[in-house]
C-alpha atoms as a PDB file:
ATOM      1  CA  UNK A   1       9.373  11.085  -1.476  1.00  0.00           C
ATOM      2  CA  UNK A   2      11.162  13.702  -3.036  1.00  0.00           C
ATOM      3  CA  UNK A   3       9.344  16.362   0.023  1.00  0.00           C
ATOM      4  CA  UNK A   4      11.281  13.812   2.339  1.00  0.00           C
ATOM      5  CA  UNK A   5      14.626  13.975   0.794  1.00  0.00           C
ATOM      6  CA  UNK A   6      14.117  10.324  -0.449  1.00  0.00           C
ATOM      7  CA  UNK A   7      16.427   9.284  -3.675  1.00  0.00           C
ATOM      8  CA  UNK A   8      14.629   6.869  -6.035  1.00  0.00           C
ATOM      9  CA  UNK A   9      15.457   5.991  -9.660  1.00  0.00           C
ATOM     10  CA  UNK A  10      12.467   5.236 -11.021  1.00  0.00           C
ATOM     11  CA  UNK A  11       8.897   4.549 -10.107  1.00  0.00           C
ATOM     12  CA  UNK A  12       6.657   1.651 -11.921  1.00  0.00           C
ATOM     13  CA  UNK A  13       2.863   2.577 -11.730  1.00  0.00           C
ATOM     14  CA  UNK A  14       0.292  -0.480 -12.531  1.00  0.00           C
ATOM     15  CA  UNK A  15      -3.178  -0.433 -13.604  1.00  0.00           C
ATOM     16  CA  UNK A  16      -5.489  -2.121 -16.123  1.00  0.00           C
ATOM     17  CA  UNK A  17      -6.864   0.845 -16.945  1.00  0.00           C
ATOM     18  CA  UNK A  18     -10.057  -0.675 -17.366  1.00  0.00           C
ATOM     19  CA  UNK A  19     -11.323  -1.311 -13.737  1.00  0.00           C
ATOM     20  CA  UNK A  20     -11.060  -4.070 -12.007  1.00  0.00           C
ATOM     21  CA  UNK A  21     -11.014  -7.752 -12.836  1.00  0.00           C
ATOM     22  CA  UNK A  22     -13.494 -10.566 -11.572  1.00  0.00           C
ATOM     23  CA  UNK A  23     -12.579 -11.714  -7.808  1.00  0.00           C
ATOM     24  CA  UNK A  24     -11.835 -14.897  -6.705  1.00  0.00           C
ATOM     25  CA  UNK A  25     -15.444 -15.375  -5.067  1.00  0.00           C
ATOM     26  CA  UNK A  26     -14.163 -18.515  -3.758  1.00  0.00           C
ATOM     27  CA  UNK A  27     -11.550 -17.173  -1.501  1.00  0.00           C
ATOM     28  CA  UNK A  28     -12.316 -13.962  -0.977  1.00  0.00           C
ATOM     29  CA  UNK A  29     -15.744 -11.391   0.260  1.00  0.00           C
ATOM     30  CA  UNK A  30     -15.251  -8.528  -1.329  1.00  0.00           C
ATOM     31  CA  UNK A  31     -17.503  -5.309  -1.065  1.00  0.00           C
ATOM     32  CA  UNK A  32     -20.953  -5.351  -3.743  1.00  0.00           C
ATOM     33  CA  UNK A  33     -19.584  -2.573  -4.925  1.00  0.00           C
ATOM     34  CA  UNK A  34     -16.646  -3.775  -6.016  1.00  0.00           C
ATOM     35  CA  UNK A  35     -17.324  -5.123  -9.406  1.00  0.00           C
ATOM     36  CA  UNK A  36     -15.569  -5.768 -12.498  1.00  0.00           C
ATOM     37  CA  UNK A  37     -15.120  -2.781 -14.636  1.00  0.00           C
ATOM     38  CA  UNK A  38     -14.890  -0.559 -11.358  1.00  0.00           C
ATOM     39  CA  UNK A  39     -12.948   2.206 -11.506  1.00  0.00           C
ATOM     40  CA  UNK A  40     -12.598   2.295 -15.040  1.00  0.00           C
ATOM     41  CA  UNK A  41      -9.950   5.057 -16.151  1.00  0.00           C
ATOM     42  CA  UNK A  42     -10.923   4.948 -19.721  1.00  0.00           C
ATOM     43  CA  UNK A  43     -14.182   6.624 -18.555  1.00  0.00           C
ATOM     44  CA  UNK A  44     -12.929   8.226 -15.906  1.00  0.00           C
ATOM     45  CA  UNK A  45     -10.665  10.221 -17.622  1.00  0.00           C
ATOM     46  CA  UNK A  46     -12.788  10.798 -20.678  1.00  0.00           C
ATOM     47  CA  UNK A  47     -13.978  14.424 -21.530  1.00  0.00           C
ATOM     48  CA  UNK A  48     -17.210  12.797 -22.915  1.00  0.00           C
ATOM     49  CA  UNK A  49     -18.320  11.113 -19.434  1.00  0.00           C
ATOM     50  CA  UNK A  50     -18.890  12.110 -16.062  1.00  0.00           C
ATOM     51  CA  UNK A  51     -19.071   9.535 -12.855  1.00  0.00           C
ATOM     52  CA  UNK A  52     -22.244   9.604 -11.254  1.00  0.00           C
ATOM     53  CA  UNK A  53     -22.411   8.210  -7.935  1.00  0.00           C
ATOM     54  CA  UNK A  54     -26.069   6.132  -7.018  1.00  0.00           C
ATOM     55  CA  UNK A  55     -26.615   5.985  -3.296  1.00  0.00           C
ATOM     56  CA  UNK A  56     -25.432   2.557  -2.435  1.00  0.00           C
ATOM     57  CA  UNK A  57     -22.136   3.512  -3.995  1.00  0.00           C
ATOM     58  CA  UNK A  58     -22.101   2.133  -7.415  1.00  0.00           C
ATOM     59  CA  UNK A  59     -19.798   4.062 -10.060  1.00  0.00           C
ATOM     60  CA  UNK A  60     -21.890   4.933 -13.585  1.00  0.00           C
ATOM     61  CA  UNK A  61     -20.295   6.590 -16.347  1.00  0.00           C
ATOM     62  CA  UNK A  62     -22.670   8.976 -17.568  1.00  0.00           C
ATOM     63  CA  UNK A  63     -22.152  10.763 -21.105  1.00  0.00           C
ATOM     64  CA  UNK A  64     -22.254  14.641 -20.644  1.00  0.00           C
ATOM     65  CA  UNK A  65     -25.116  16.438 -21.335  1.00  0.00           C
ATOM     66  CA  UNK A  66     -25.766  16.467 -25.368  1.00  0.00           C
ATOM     67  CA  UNK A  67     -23.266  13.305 -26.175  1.00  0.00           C
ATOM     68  CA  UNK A  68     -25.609  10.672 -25.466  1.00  0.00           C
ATOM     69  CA  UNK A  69     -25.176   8.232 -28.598  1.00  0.00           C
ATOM     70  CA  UNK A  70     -21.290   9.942 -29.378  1.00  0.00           C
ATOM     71  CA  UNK A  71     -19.642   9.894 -26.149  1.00  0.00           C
ATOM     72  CA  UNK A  72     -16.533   7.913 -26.527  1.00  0.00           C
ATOM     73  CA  UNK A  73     -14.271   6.414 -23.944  1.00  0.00           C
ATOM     74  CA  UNK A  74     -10.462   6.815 -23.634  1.00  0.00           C
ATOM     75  CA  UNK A  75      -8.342   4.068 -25.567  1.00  0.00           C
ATOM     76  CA  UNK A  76      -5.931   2.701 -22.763  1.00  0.00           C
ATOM     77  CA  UNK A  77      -3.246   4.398 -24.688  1.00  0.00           C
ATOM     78  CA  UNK A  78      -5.003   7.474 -24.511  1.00  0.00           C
ATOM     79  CA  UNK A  79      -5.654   7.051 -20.746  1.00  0.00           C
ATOM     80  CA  UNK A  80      -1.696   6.382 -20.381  1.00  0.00           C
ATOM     81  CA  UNK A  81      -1.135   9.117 -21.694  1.00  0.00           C
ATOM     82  CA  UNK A  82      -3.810  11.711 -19.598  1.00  0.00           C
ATOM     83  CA  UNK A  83      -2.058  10.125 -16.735  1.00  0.00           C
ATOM     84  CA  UNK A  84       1.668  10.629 -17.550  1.00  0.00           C
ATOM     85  CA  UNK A  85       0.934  14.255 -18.504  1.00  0.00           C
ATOM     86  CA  UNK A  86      -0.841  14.916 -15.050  1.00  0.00           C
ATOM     87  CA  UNK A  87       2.199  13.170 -13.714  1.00  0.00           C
ATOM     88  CA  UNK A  88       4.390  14.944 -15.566  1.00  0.00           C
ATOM     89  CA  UNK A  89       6.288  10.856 -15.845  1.00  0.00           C
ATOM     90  CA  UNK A  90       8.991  11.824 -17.640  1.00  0.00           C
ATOM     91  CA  UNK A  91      10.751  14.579 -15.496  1.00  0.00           C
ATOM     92  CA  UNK A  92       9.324  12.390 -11.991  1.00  0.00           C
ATOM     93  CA  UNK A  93      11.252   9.489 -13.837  1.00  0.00           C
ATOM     94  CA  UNK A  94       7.723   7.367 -13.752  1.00  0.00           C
ATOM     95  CA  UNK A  95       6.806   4.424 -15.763  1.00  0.00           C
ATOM     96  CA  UNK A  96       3.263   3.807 -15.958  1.00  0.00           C
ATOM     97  CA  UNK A  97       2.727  -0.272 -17.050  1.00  0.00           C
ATOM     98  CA  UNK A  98      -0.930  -0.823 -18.693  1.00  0.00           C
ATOM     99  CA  UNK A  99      -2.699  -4.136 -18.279  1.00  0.00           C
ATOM    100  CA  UNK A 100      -4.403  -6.817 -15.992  1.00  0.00           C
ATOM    101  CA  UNK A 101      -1.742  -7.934 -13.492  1.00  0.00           C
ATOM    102  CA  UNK A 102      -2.265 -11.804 -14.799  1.00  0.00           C
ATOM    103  CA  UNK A 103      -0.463  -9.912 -18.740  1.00  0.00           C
ATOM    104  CA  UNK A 104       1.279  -7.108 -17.674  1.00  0.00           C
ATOM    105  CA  UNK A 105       3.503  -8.844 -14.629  1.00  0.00           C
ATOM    106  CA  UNK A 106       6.179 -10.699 -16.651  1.00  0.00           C
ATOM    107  CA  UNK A 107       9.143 -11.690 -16.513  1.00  0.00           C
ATOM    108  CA  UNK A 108      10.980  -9.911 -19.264  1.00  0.00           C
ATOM    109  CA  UNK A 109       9.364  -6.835 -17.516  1.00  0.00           C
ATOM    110  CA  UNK A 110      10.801  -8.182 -13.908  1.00  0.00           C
ATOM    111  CA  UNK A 111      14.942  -8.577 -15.486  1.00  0.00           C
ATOM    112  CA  UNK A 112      14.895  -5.082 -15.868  1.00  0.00           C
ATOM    113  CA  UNK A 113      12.679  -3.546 -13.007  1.00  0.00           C
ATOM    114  CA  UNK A 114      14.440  -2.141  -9.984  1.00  0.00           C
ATOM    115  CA  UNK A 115      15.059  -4.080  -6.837  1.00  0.00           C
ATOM    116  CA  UNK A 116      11.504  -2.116  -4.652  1.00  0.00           C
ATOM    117  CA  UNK A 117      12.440   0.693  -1.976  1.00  0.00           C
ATOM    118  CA  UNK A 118       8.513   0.560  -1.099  1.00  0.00           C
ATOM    119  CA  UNK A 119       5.625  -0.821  -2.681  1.00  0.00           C
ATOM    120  CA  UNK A 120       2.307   0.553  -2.638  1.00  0.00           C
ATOM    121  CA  UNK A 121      -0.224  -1.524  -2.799  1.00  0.00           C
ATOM    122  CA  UNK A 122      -3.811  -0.063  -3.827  1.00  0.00           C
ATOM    123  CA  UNK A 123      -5.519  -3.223  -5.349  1.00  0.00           C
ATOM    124  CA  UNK A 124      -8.597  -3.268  -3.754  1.00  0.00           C
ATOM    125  CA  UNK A 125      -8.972  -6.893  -4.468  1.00  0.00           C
ATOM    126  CA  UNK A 126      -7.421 -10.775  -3.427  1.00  0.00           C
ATOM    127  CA  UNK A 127      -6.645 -11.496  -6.713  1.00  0.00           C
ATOM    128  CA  UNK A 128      -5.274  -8.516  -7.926  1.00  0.00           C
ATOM    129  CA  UNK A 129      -3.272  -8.119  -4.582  1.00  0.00           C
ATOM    130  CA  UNK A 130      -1.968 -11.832  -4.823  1.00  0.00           C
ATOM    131  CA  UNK A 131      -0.731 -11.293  -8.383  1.00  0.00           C
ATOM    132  CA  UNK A 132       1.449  -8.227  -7.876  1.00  0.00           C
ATOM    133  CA  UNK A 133       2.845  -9.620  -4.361  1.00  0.00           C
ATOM    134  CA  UNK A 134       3.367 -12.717  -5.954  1.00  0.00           C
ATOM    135  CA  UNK A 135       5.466 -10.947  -9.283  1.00  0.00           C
ATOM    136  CA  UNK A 136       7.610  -8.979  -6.924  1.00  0.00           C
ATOM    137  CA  UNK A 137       8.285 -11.718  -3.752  1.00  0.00           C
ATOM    138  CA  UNK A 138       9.089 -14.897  -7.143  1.00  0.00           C
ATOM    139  CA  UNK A 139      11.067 -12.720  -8.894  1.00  0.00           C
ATOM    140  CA  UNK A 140      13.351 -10.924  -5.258  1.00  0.00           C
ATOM    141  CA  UNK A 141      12.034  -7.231  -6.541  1.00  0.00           C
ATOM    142  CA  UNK A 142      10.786  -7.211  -2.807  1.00  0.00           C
ATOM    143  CA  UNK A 143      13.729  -8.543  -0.631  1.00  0.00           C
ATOM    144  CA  UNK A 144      14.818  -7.087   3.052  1.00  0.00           C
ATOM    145  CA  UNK A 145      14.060  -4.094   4.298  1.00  0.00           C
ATOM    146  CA  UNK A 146      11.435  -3.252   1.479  1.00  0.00           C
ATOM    147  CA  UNK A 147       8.549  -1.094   2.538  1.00  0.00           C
ATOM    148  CA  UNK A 148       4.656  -2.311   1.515  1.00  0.00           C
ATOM    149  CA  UNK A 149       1.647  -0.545   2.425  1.00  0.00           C
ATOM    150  CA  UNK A 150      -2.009  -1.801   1.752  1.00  0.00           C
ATOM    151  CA  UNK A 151      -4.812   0.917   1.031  1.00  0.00           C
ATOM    152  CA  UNK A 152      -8.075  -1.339   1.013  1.00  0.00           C
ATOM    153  CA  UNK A 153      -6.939  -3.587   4.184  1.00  0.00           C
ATOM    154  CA  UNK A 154     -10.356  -2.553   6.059  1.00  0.00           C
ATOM    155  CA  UNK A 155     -12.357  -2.480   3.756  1.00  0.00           C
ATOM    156  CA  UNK A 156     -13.579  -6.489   4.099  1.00  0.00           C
ATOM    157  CA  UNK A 157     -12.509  -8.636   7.247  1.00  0.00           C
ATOM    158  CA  UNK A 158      -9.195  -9.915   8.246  1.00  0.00           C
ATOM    159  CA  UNK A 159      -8.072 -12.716   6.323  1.00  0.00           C
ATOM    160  CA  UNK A 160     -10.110 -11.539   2.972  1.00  0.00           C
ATOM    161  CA  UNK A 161      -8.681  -9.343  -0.044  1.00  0.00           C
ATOM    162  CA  UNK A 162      -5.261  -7.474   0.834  1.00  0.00           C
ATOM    163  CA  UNK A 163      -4.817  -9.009   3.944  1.00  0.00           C
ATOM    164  CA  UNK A 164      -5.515 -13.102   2.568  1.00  0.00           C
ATOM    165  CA  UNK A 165      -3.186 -12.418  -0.058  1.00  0.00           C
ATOM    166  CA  UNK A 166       0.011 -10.778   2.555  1.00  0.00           C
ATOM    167  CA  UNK A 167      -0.822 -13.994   4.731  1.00  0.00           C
ATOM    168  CA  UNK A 168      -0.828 -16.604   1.703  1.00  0.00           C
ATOM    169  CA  UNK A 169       2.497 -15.146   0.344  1.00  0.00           C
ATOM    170  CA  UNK A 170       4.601 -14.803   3.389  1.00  0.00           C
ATOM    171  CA  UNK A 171       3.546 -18.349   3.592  1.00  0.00           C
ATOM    172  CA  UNK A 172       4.744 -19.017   0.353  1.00  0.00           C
ATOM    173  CA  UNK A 173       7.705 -17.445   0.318  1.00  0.00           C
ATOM    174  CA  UNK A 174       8.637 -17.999   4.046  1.00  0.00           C
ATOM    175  CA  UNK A 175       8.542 -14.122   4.532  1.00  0.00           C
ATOM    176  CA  UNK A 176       9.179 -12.425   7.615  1.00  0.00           C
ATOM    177  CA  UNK A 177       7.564  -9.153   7.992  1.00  0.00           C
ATOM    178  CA  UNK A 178       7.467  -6.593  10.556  1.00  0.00           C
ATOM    179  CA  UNK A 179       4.149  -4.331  10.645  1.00  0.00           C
ATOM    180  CA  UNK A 180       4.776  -0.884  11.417  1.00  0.00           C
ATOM    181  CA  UNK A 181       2.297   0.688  13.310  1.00  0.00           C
ATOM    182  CA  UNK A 182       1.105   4.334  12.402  1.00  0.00           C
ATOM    183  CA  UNK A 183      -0.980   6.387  14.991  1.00  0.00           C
ATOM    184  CA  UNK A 184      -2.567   8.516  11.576  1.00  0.00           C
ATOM    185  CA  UNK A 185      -3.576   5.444   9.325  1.00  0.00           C
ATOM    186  CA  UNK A 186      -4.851   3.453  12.275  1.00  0.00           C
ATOM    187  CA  UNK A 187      -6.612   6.718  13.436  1.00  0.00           C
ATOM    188  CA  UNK A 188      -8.486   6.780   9.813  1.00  0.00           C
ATOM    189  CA  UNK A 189      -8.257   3.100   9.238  1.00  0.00           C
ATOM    190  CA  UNK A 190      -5.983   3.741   6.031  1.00  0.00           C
ATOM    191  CA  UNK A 191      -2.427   2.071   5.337  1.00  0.00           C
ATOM    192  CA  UNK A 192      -1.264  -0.435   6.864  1.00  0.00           C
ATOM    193  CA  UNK A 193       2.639  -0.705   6.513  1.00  0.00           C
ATOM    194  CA  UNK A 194       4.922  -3.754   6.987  1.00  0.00           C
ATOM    195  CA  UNK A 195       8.989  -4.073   6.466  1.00  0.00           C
ATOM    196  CA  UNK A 196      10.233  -7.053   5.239  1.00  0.00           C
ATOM    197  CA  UNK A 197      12.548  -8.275   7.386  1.00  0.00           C
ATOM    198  CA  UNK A 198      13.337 -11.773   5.501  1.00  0.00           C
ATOM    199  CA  UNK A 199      12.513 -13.852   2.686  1.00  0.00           C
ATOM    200  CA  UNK A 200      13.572 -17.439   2.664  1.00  0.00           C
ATOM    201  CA  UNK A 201      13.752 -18.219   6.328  1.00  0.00           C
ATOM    202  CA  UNK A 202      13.364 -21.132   8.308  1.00  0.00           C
ATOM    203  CA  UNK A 203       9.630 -19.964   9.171  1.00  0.00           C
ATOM    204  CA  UNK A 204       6.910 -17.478   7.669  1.00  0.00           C
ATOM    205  CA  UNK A 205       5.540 -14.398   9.921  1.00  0.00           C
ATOM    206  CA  UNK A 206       2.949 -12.610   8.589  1.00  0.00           C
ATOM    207  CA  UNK A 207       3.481  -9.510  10.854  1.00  0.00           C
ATOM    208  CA  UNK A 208      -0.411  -9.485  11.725  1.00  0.00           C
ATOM    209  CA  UNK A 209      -0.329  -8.556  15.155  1.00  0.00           C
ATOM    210  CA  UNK A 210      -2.978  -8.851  18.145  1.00  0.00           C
ATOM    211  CA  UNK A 211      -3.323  -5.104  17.637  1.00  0.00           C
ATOM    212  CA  UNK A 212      -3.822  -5.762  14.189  1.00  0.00           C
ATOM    213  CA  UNK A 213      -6.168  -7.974  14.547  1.00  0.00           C
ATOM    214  CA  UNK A 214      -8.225  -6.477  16.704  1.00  0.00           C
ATOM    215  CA  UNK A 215      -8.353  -3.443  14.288  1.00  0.00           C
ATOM    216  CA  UNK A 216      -9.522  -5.417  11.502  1.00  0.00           C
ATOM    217  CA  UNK A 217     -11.675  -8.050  13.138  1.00  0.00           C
END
């Protein structure tokens, strides 16, 4: 943003720090590999473990050679704090937020968060992506003209994870958004960006488009 000559006062990162919570299995496919603890920066970030990749994709943390039975993983503090140095937070003006979206989205923490110039949303799953749209669309941190992009919209079919939760809330919210087509992430089947245009209007439009669609099946 700052390589583009875009101003922004401050930017909220979210994660539990501790992979990823259950799915809603009864809404949502998600990918086998996708299970709860996935991802896990307390491990990840840990000196004492390394990630070891089987070959149907499954993340194992894997104490380093000679710590078996004293490797110790990160508190969530301390994997706060590994990310804010890497960040360098302070000077970048970044707030990093700690916590499974269902704790850490609240609203004391909404009545003083920014109004969102762009949301990026990298959730992987439904529930987690239902929770954080759901924060920012109940409490107007996402209002007209905000930017979202979804990371993990291919990665199941359309109307599962990322993309069941965009449809459910701009029904919810009677959302209109706009999706904004980009030759490079459709190319590598990446982001997939939308502008709100609306919130509150007579009628909800998802923004999913017959291109769209046909993209994600």
């Amino acid at each position: 943003m700052r390589a583009r000559g875009v101003h922004y006062d401050s930017y909220l990162g979210f994660d539990s720090f501790e992979g990823l919570p259950p799915e809603d299995d009864t809404k949502s496919v998600r990918p086998a590999i996708w299970v709860p603890g996935m991802f896990n920066e307390r491990y990840r970030r840990s000196k004492d473990f390394k990630v070891v990749k089987s070959k149907d994709g499954y993340q194992h943390y894997v104490p380093r050679d000679g710590l078996t039975g004293v490797a110790r993983p990160l508190s969530v503090t301390e994997a706060v704090e590994s990310w804010r140095a890497e960040l360098n937070a302070t000077e970048n003006r970044i707030t990093l937020v700690p916590g499974f979206y269902n704790q850490s989205l609240t609203p004391t923490l909404a009545r003083t968060a920014p109004v969102a110039l762009y949301v990026d949303i990298n959730c992987d799953l439904y529930i987690s992506t239902y929770q954080a749209l759901d924060w920012l669309f109940h409490h107007r941190l996402a209002r007209r003209g905000t930017l979202i992009s979804y990371d993990d919209w291919f990665n199941v079919p359309l109307g599962n994870g990322e993309s069941l939760a965009h449809e459910e809330i701009a029904a919810k919210y009677k959302v209109k958004f706009q999706y904004l087509p980009h030759h490079e992430c459709v190319h590598f089947r990446r982001l997939v960006w939308f502008r709100v245009l609306s919130v509150g209007g007579e009628r909800a439009e998802s923004g999913i488009t017959a291109s769209l669609k046909a993209l994600t099946g």
